[in-house]
C-alpha atoms as a PDB file:
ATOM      1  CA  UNK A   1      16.764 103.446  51.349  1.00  0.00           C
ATOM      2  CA  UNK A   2      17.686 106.783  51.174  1.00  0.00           C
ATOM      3  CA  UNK A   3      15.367 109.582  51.711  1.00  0.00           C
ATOM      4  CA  UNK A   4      18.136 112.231  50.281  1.00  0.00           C
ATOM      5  CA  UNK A   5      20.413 111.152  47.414  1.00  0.00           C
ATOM      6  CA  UNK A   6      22.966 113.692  45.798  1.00  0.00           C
ATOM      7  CA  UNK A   7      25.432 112.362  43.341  1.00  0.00           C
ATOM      8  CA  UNK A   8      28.014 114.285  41.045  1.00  0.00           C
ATOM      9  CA  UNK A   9      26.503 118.249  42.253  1.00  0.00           C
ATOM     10  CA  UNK A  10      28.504 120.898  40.165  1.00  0.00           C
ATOM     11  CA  UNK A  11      27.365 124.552  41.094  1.00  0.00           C
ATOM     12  CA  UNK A  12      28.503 127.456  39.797  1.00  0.00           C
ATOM     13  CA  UNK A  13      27.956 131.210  40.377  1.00  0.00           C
ATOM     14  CA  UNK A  14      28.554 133.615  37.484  1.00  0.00           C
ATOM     15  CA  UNK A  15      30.952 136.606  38.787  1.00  0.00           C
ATOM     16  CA  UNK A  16      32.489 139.520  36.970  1.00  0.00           C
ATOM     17  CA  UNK A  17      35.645 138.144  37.141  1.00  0.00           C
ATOM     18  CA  UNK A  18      34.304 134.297  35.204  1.00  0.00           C
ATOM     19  CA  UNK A  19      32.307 131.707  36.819  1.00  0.00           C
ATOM     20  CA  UNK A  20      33.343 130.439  40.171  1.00  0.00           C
ATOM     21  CA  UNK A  21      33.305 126.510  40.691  1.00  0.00           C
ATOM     22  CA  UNK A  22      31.115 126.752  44.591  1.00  0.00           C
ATOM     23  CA  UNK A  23      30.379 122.841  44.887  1.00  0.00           C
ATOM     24  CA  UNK A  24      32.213 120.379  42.743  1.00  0.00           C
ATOM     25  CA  UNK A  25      31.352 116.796  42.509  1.00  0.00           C
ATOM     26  CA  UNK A  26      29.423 116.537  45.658  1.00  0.00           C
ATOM     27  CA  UNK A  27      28.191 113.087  46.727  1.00  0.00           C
ATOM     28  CA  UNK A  28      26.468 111.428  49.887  1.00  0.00           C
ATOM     29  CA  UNK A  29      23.434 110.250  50.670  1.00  0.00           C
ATOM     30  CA  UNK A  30      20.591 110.480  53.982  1.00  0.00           C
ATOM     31  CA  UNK A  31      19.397 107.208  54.662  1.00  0.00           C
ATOM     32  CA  UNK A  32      15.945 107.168  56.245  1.00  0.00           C
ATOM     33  CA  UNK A  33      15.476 108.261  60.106  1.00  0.00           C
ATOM     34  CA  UNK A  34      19.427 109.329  60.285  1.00  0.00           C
ATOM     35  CA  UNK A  35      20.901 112.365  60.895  1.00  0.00           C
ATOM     36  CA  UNK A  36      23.677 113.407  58.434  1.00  0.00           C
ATOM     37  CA  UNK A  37      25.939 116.341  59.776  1.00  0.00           C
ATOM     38  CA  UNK A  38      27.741 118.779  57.626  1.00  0.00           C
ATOM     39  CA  UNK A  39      30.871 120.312  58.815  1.00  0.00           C
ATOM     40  CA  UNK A  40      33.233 122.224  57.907  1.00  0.00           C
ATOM     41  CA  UNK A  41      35.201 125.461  58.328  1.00  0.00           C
ATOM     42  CA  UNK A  42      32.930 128.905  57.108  1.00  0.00           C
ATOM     43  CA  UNK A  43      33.442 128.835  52.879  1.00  0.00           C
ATOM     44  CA  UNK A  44      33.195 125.239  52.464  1.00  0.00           C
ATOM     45  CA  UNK A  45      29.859 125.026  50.859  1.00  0.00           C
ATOM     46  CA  UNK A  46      27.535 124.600  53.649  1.00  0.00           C
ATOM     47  CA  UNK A  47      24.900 127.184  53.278  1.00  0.00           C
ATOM     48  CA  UNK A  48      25.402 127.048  48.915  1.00  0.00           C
ATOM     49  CA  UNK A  49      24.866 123.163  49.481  1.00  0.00           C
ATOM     50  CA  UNK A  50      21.098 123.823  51.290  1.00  0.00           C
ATOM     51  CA  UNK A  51      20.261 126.180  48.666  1.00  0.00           C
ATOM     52  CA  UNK A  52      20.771 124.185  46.089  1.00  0.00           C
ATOM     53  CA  UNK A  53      18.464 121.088  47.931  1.00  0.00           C
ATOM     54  CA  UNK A  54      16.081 123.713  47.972  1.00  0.00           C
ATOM     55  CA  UNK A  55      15.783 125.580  44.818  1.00  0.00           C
ATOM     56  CA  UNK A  56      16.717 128.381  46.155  1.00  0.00           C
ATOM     57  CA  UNK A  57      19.939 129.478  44.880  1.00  0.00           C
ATOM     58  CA  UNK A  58      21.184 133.308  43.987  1.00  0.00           C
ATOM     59  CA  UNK A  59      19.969 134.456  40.043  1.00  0.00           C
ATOM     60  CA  UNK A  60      23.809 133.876  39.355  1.00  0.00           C
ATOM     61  CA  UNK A  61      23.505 130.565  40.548  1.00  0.00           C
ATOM     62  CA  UNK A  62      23.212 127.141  38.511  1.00  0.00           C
ATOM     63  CA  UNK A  63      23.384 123.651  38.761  1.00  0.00           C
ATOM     64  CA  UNK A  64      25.745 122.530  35.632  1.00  0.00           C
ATOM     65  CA  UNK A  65      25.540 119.027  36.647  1.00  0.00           C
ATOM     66  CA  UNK A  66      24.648 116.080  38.895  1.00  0.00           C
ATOM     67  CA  UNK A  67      21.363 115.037  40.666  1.00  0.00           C
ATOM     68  CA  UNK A  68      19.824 115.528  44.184  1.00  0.00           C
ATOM     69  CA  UNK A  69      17.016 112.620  44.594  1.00  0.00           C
ATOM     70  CA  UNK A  70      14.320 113.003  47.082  1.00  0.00           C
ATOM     71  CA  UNK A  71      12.863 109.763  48.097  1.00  0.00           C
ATOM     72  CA  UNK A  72      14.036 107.804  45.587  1.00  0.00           C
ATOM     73  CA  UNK A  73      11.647 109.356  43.332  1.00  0.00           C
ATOM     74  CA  UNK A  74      12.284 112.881  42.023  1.00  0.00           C
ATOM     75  CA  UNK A  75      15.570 115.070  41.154  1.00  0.00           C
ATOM     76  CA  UNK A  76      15.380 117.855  42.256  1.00  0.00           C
ATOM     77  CA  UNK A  77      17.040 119.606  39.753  1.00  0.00           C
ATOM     78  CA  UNK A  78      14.952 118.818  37.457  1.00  0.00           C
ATOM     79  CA  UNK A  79      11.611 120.301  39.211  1.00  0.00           C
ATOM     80  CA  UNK A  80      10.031 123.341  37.905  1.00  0.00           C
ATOM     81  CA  UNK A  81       9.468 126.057  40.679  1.00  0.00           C
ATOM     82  CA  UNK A  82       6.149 125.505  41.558  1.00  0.00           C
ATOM     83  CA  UNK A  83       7.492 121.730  42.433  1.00  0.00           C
ATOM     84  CA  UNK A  84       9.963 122.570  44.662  1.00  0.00           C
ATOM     85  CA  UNK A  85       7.283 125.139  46.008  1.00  0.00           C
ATOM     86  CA  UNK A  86       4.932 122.374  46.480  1.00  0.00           C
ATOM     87  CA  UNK A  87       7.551 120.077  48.463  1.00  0.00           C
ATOM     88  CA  UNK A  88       9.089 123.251  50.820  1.00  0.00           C
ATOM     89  CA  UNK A  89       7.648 122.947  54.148  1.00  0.00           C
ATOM     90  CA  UNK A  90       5.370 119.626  53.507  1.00  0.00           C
ATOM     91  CA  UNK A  91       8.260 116.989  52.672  1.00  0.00           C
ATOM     92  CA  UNK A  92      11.337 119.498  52.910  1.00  0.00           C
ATOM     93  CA  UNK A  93      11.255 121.502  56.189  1.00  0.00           C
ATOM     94  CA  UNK A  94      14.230 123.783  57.296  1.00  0.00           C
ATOM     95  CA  UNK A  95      14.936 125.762  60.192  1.00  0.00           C
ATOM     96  CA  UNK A  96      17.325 128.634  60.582  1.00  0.00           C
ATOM     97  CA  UNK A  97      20.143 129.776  62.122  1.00  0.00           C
ATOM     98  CA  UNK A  98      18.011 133.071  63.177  1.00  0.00           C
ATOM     99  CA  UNK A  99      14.877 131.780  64.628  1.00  0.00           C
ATOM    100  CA  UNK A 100      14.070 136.084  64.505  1.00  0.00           C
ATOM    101  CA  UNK A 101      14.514 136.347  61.363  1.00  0.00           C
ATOM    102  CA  UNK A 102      12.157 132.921  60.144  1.00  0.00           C
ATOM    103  CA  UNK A 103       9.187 134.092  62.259  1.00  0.00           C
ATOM    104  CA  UNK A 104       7.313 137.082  61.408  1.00  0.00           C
ATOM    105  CA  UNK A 105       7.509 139.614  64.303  1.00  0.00           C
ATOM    106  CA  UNK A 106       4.015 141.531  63.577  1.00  0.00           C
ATOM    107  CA  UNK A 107       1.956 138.124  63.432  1.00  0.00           C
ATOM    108  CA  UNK A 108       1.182 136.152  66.595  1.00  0.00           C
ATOM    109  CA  UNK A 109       3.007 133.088  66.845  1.00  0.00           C
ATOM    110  CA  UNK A 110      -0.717 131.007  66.931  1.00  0.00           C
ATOM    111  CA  UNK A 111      -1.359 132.903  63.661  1.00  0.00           C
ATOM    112  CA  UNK A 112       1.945 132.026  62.129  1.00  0.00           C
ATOM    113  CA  UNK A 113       1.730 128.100  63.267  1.00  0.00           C
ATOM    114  CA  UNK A 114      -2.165 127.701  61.543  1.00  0.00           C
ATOM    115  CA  UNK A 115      -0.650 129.639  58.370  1.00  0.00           C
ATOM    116  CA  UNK A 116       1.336 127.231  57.850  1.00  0.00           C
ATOM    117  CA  UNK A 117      -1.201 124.928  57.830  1.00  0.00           C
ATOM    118  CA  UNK A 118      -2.926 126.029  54.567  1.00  0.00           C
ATOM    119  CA  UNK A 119      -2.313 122.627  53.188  1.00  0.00           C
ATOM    120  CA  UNK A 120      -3.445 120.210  55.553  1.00  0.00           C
ATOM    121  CA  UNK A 121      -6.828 120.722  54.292  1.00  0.00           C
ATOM    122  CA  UNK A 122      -7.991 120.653  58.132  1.00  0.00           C
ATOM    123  CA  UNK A 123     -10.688 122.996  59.784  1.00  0.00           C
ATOM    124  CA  UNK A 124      -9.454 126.399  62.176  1.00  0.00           C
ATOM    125  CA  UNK A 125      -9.822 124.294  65.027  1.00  0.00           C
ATOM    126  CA  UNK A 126      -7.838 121.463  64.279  1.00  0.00           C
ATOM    127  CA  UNK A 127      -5.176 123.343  62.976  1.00  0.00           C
ATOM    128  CA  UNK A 128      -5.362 125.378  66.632  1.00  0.00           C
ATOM    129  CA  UNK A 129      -4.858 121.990  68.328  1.00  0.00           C
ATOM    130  CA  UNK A 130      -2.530 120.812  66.326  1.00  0.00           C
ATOM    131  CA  UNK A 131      -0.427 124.255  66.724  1.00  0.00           C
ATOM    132  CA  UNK A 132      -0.787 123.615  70.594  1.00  0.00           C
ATOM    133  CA  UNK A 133       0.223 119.798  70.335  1.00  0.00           C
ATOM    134  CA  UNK A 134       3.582 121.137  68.748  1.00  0.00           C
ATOM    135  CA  UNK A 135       3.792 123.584  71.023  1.00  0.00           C
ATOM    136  CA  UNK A 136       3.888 121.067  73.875  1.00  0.00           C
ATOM    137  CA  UNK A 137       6.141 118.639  72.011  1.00  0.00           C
ATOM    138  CA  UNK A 138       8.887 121.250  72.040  1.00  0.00           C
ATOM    139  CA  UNK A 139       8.280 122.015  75.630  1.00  0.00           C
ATOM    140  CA  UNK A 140       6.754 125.646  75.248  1.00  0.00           C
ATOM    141  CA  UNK A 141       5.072 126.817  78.494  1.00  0.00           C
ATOM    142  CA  UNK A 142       1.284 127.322  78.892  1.00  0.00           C
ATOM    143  CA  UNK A 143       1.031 126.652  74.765  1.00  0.00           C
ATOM    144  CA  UNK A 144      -2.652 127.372  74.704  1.00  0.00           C
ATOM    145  CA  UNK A 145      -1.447 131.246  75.915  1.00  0.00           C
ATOM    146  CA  UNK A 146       1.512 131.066  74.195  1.00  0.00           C
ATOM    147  CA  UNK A 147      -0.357 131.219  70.589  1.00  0.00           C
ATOM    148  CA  UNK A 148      -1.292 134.659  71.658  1.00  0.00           C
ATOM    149  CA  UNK A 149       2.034 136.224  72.146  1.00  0.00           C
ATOM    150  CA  UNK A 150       4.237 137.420  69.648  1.00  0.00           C
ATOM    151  CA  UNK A 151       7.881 136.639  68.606  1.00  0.00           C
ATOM    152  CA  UNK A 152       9.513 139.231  70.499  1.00  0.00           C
ATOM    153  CA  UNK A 153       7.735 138.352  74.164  1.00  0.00           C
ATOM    154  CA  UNK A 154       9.606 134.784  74.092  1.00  0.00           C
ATOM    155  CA  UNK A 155      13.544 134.017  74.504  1.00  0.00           C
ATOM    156  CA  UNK A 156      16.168 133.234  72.076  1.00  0.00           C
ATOM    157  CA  UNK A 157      16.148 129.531  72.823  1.00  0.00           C
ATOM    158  CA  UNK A 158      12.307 129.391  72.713  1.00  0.00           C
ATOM    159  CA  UNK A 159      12.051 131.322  69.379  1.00  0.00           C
ATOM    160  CA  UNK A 160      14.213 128.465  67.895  1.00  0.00           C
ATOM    161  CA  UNK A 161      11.534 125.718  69.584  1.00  0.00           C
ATOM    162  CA  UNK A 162       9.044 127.816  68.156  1.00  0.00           C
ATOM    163  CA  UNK A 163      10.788 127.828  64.662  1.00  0.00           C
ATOM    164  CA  UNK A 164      11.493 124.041  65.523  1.00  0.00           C
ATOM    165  CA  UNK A 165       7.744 122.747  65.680  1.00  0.00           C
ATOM    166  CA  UNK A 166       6.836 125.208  62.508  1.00  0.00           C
ATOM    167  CA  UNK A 167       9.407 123.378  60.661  1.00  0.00           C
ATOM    168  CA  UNK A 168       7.841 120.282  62.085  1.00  0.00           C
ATOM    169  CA  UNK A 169       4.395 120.474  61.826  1.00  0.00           C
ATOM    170  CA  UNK A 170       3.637 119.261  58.986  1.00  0.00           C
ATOM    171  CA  UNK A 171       5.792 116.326  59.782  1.00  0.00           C
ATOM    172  CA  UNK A 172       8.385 116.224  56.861  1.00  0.00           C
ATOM    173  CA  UNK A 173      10.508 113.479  54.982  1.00  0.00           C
ATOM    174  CA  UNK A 174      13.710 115.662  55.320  1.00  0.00           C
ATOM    175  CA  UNK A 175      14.453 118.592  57.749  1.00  0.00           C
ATOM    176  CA  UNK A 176      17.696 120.537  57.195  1.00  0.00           C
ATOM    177  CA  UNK A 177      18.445 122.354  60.193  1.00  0.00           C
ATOM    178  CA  UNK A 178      21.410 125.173  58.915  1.00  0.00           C
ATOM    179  CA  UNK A 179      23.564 125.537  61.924  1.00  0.00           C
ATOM    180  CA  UNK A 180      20.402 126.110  64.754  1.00  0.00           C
ATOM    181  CA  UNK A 181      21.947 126.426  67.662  1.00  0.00           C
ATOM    182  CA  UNK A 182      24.860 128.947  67.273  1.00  0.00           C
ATOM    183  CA  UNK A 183      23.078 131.796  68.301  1.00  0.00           C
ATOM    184  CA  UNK A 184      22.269 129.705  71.495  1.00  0.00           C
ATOM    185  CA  UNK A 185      24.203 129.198  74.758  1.00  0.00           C
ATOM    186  CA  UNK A 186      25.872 126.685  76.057  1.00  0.00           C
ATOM    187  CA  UNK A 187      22.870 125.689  77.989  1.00  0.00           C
ATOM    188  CA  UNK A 188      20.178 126.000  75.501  1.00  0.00           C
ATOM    189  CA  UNK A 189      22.857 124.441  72.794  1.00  0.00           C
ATOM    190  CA  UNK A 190      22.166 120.918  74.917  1.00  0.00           C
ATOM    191  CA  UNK A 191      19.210 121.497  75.437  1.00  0.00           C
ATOM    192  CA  UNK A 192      17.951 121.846  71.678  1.00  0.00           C
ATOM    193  CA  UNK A 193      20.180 119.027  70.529  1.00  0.00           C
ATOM    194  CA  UNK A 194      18.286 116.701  73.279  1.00  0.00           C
ATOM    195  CA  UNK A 195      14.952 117.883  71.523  1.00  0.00           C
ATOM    196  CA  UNK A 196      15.930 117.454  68.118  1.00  0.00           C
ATOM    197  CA  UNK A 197      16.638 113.789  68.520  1.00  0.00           C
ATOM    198  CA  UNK A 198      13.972 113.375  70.537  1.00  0.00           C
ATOM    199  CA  UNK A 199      11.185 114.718  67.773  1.00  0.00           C
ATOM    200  CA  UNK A 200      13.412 113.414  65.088  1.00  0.00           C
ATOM    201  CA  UNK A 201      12.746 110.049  66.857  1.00  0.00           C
ATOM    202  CA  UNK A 202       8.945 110.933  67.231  1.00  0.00           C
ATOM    203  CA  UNK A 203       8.354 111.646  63.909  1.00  0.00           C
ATOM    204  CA  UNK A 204      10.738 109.670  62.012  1.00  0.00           C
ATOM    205  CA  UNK A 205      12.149 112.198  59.787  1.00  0.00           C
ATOM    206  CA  UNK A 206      15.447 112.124  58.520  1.00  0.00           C
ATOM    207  CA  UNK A 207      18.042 115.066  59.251  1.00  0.00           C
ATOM    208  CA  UNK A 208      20.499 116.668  57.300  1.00  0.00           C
ATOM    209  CA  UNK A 209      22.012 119.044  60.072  1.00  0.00           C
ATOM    210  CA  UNK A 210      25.021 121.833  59.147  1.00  0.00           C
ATOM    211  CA  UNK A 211      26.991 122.746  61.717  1.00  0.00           C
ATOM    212  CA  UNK A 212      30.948 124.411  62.371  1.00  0.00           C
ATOM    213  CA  UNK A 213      30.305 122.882  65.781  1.00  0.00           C
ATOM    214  CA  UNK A 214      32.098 119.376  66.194  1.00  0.00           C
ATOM    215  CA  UNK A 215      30.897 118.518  68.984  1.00  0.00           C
ATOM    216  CA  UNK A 216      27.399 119.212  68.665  1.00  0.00           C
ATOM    217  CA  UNK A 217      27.666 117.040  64.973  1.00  0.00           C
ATOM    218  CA  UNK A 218      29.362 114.328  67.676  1.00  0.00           C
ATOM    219  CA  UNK A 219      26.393 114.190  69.810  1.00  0.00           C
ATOM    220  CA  UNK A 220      24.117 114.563  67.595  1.00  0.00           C
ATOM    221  CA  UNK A 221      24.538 112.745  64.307  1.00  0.00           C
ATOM    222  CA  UNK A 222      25.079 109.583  63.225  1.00  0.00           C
ATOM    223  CA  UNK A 223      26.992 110.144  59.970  1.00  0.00           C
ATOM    224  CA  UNK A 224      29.234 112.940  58.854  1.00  0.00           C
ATOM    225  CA  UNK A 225      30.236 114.793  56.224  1.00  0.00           C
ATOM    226  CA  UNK A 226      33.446 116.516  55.628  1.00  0.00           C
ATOM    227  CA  UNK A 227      33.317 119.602  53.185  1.00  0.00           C
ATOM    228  CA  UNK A 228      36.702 121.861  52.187  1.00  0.00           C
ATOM    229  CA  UNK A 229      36.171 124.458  49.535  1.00  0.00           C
ATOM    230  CA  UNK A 230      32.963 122.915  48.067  1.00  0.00           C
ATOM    231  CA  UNK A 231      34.057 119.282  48.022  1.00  0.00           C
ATOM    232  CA  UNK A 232      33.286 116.469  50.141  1.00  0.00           C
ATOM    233  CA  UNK A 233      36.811 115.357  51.325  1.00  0.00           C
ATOM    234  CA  UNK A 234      35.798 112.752  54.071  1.00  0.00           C
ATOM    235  CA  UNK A 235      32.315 110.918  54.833  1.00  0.00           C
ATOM    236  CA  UNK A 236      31.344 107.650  57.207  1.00  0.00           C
ATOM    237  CA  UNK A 237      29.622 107.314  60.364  1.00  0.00           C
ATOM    238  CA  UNK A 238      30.419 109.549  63.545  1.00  0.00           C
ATOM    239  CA  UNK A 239      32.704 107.040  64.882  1.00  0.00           C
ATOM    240  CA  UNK A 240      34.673 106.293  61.527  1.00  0.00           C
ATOM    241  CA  UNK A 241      35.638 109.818  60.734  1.00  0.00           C
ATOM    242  CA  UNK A 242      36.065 111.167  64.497  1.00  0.00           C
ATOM    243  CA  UNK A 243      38.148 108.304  65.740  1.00  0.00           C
ATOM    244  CA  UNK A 244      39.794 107.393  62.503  1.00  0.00           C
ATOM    245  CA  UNK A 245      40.246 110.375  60.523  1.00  0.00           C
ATOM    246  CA  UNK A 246      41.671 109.797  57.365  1.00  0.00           C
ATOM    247  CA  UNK A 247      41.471 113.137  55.505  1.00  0.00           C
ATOM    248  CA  UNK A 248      44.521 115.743  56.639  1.00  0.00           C
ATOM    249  CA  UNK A 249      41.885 118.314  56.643  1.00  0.00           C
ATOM    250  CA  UNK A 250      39.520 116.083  59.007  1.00  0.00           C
ATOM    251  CA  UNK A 251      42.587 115.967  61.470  1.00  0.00           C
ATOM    252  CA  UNK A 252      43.462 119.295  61.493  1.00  0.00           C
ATOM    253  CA  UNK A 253      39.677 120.780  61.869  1.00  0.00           C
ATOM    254  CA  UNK A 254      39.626 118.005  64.884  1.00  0.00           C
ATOM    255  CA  UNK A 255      42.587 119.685  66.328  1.00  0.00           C
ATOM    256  CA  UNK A 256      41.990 123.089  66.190  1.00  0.00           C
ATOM    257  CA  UNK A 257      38.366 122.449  68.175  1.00  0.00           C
ATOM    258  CA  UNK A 258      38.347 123.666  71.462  1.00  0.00           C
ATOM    259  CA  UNK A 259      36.977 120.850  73.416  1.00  0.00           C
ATOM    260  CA  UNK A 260      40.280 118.875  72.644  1.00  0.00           C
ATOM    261  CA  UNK A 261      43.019 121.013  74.216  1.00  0.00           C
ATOM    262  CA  UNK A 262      43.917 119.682  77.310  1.00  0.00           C
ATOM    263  CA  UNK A 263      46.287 122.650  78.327  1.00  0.00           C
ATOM    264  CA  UNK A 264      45.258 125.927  79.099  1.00  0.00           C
ATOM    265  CA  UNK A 265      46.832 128.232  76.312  1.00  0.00           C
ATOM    266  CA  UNK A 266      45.533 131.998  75.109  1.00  0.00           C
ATOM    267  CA  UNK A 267      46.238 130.731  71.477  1.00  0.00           C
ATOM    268  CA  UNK A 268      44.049 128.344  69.908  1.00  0.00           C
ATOM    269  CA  UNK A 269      45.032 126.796  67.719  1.00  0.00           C
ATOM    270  CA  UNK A 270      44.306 127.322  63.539  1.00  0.00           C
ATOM    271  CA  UNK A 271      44.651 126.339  60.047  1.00  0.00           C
ATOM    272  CA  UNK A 272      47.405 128.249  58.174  1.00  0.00           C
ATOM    273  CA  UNK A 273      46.745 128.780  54.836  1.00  0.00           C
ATOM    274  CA  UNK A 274      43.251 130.074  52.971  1.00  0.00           C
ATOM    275  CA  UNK A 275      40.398 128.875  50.779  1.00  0.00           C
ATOM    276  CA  UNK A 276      41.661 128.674  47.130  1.00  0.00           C
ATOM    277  CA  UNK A 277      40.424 130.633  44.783  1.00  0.00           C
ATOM    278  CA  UNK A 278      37.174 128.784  43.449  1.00  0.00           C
ATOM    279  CA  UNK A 279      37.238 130.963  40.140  1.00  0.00           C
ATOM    280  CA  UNK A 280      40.495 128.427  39.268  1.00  0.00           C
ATOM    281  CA  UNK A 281      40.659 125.230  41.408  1.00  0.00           C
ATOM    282  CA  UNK A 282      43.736 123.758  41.476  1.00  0.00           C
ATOM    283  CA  UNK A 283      43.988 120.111  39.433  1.00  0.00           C
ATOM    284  CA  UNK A 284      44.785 118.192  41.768  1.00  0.00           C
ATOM    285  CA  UNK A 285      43.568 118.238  46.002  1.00  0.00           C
ATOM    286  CA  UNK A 286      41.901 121.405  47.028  1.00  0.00           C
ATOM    287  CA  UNK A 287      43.434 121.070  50.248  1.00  0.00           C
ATOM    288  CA  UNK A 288      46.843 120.292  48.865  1.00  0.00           C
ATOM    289  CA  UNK A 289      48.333 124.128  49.165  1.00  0.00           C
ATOM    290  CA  UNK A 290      47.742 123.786  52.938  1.00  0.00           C
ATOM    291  CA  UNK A 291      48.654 120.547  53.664  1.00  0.00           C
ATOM    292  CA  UNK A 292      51.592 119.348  55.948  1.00  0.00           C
ATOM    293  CA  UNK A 293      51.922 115.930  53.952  1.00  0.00           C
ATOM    294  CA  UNK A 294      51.539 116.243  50.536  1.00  0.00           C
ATOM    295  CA  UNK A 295      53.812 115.225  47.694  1.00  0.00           C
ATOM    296  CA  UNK A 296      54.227 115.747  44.428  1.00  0.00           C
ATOM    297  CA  UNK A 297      51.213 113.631  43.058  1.00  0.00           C
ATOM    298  CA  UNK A 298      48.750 115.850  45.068  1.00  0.00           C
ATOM    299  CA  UNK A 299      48.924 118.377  42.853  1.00  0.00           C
ATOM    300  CA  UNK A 300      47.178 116.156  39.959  1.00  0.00           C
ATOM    301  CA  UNK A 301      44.717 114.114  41.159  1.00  0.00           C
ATOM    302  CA  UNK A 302      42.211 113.550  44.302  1.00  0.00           C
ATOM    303  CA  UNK A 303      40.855 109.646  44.241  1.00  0.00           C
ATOM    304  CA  UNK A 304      38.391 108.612  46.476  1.00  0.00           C
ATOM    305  CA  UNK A 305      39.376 105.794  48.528  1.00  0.00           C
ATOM    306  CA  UNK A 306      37.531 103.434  50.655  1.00  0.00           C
ATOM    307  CA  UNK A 307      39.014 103.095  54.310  1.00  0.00           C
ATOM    308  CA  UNK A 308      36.590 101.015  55.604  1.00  0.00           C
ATOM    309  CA  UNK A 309      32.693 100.004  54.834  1.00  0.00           C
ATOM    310  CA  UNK A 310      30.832 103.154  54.345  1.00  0.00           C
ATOM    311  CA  UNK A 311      34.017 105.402  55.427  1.00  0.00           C
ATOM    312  CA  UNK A 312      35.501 106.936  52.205  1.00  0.00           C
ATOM    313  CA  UNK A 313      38.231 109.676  51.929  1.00  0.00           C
ATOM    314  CA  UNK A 314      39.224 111.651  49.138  1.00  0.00           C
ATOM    315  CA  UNK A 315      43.017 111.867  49.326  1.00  0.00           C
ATOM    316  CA  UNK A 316      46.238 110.511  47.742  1.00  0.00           C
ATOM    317  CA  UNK A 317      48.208 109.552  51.173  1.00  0.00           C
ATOM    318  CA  UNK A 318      45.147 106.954  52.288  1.00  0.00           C
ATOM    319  CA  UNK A 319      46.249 104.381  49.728  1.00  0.00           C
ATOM    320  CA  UNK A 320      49.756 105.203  50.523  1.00  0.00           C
ATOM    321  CA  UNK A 321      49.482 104.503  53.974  1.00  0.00           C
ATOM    322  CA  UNK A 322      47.711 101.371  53.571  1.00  0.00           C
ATOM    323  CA  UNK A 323      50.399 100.040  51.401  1.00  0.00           C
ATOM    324  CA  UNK A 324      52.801 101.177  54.234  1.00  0.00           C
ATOM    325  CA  UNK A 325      50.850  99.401  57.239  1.00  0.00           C
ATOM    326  CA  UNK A 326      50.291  96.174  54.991  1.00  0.00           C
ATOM    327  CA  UNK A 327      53.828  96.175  54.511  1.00  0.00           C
ATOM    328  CA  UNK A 328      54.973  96.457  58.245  1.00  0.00           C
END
């Protein structure tokens, strides 16, 4: 069962110069107790995506079409505001990129963890002791003391535990953690992924986790999804679409990262090409204009093609080069 569902997600933004297309036809699911990583270069939809799971898109915004269902219950695009209101931070928990700005900085962190709270319909006390039981679980220091001290008296990497166990505490059915550990060394990066599956683990949550970092999705996740210009181009587990990528895109975002040149060079590696323009997607594969192996069909039409199990690819050359192996 799946404890997130989206199928066919069409958002649009109204501009001055028309309405521009942000997600089109986005589709995956987040089975229970898995975490599901989002990737992707900056403009693919990542951050539009979360808003959208939320309810908490731009004025502009709107969701023409499609349905996000949350426990296999309710669509979430079809919840007033004070539903969504009533789900955010009890069954849907998120933590930020910014752990500064998600905590206030003139409220005591003990004051901000039994705030939270207001729902649990527990006494001052017990919320205090459950504050310092998160606290602990995220491996805060002292975390009686701690409740006393304010954002700005801890570090970077312990603001984002801090945010962590907020996010946590009232032990959700989804947490979608936007891209929490880029503000973090090296160090602390590690160090936050090891907690994350280890409370994940502990509470049995599942994880919807958006990252530009592959290999922090790597180490982290178990599935992945693949997003270019507000489409899903590639999705399976970590191992399918890492060691078998099928999408062009996939392959070249796995060749530009870092952590796979093995010669020392002062020029990474890149992408040439941009983003089409959303306000008129092309017909055919979003990806097509940059692409170093695309033919003439390409510019109509984008299948999605099953490589293997759960492992599906949106792109005209997959069936092609089945054919071609089969034939060999």
């Amino acid at each position: 069962m799946s404890t997130l569902s989206i199928s066919g997600l069409n958002v649009y933004f109204s501009t001055e110069d028309g309405p521009l297309h942000a997600l089109k036809d986005v589709g995956f699911d987040v089975p229970e107790r898995r975490i599901v990583g989002i990737v992707g270069e900056s403009g693919c939809g990542k951050s539009t995506l979360i808003n959208a799971i939320l309810g908490l898109l731009a004025d502009n915004g709107d969701i023409r079409s499609g349905e996000i269902v949350f426990e296999g219950m309710r669509d979430l695009t079809k919840l007033s505001a004070r539903g969504m209101q009533d789900l955010r931070g009890l069954r849907i928990s998120t933590v930020f990129q910014d752990p500064m700005g998600a905590l206030n900085p003139v409220l005591s962190v003990g004051r901000q963890m039994t705030n939270i709270q207001y729902r649990s319909g527990q006494s001052h006390s017990e919320k205090v002791a459950r504050a310092i039981e998160m606290l602990k679980l995220v491996r805060i220091p002292d975390a009686e003391n701690a409740l006393a001290r304010y954002p700005h008296q801890f570090s970077g990497g312990m603001k984002q535990r801090i945010a962590i166990a907020m996010a946590l505490m009232m032990e959700p059915a989804l947490l979608i953690a936007d891209e929490p550990t880029t503000a973090l060394d090296a160090t602390l990066e590690v160090t936050t992924i090891e907690l994350l599956k280890d409370l994940q683990e502990k509470i049995g949550c599942s994880v919807l986790f958006i990252s530009h970092h592959l290999g922090v999705i790597a180490e982290l996740c178990d599935d992945v999804v693949v997003m270019y210009a507000g489409e899903v181009v590639e999705r399976g587990t970590v191992r399918d679409v890492f060691q078998r990528p099928s999408h062009p895109y996939t392959r070249r975002l796995l060749e530009c990262d870092p952590a796979r040149q093995t010669q020392r060079t002062r020029v990474l590696p890149t992408i040439p090409g941009e983003i089409p323009d959303l306000r008129a997607r092309p017909a055919g594969c979003v990806f097509a204009a940059r692409c170093l192996d695309r033919h003439d069909g390409c510019d109509q039409h984008q299948p999605e093609r099953s490589v293997s199990g759960g492992h599906a690819v949106r792109c005209n050359l997959v069936g092609s080069r089945q054919t071609q192996g089969e034939q060999a």
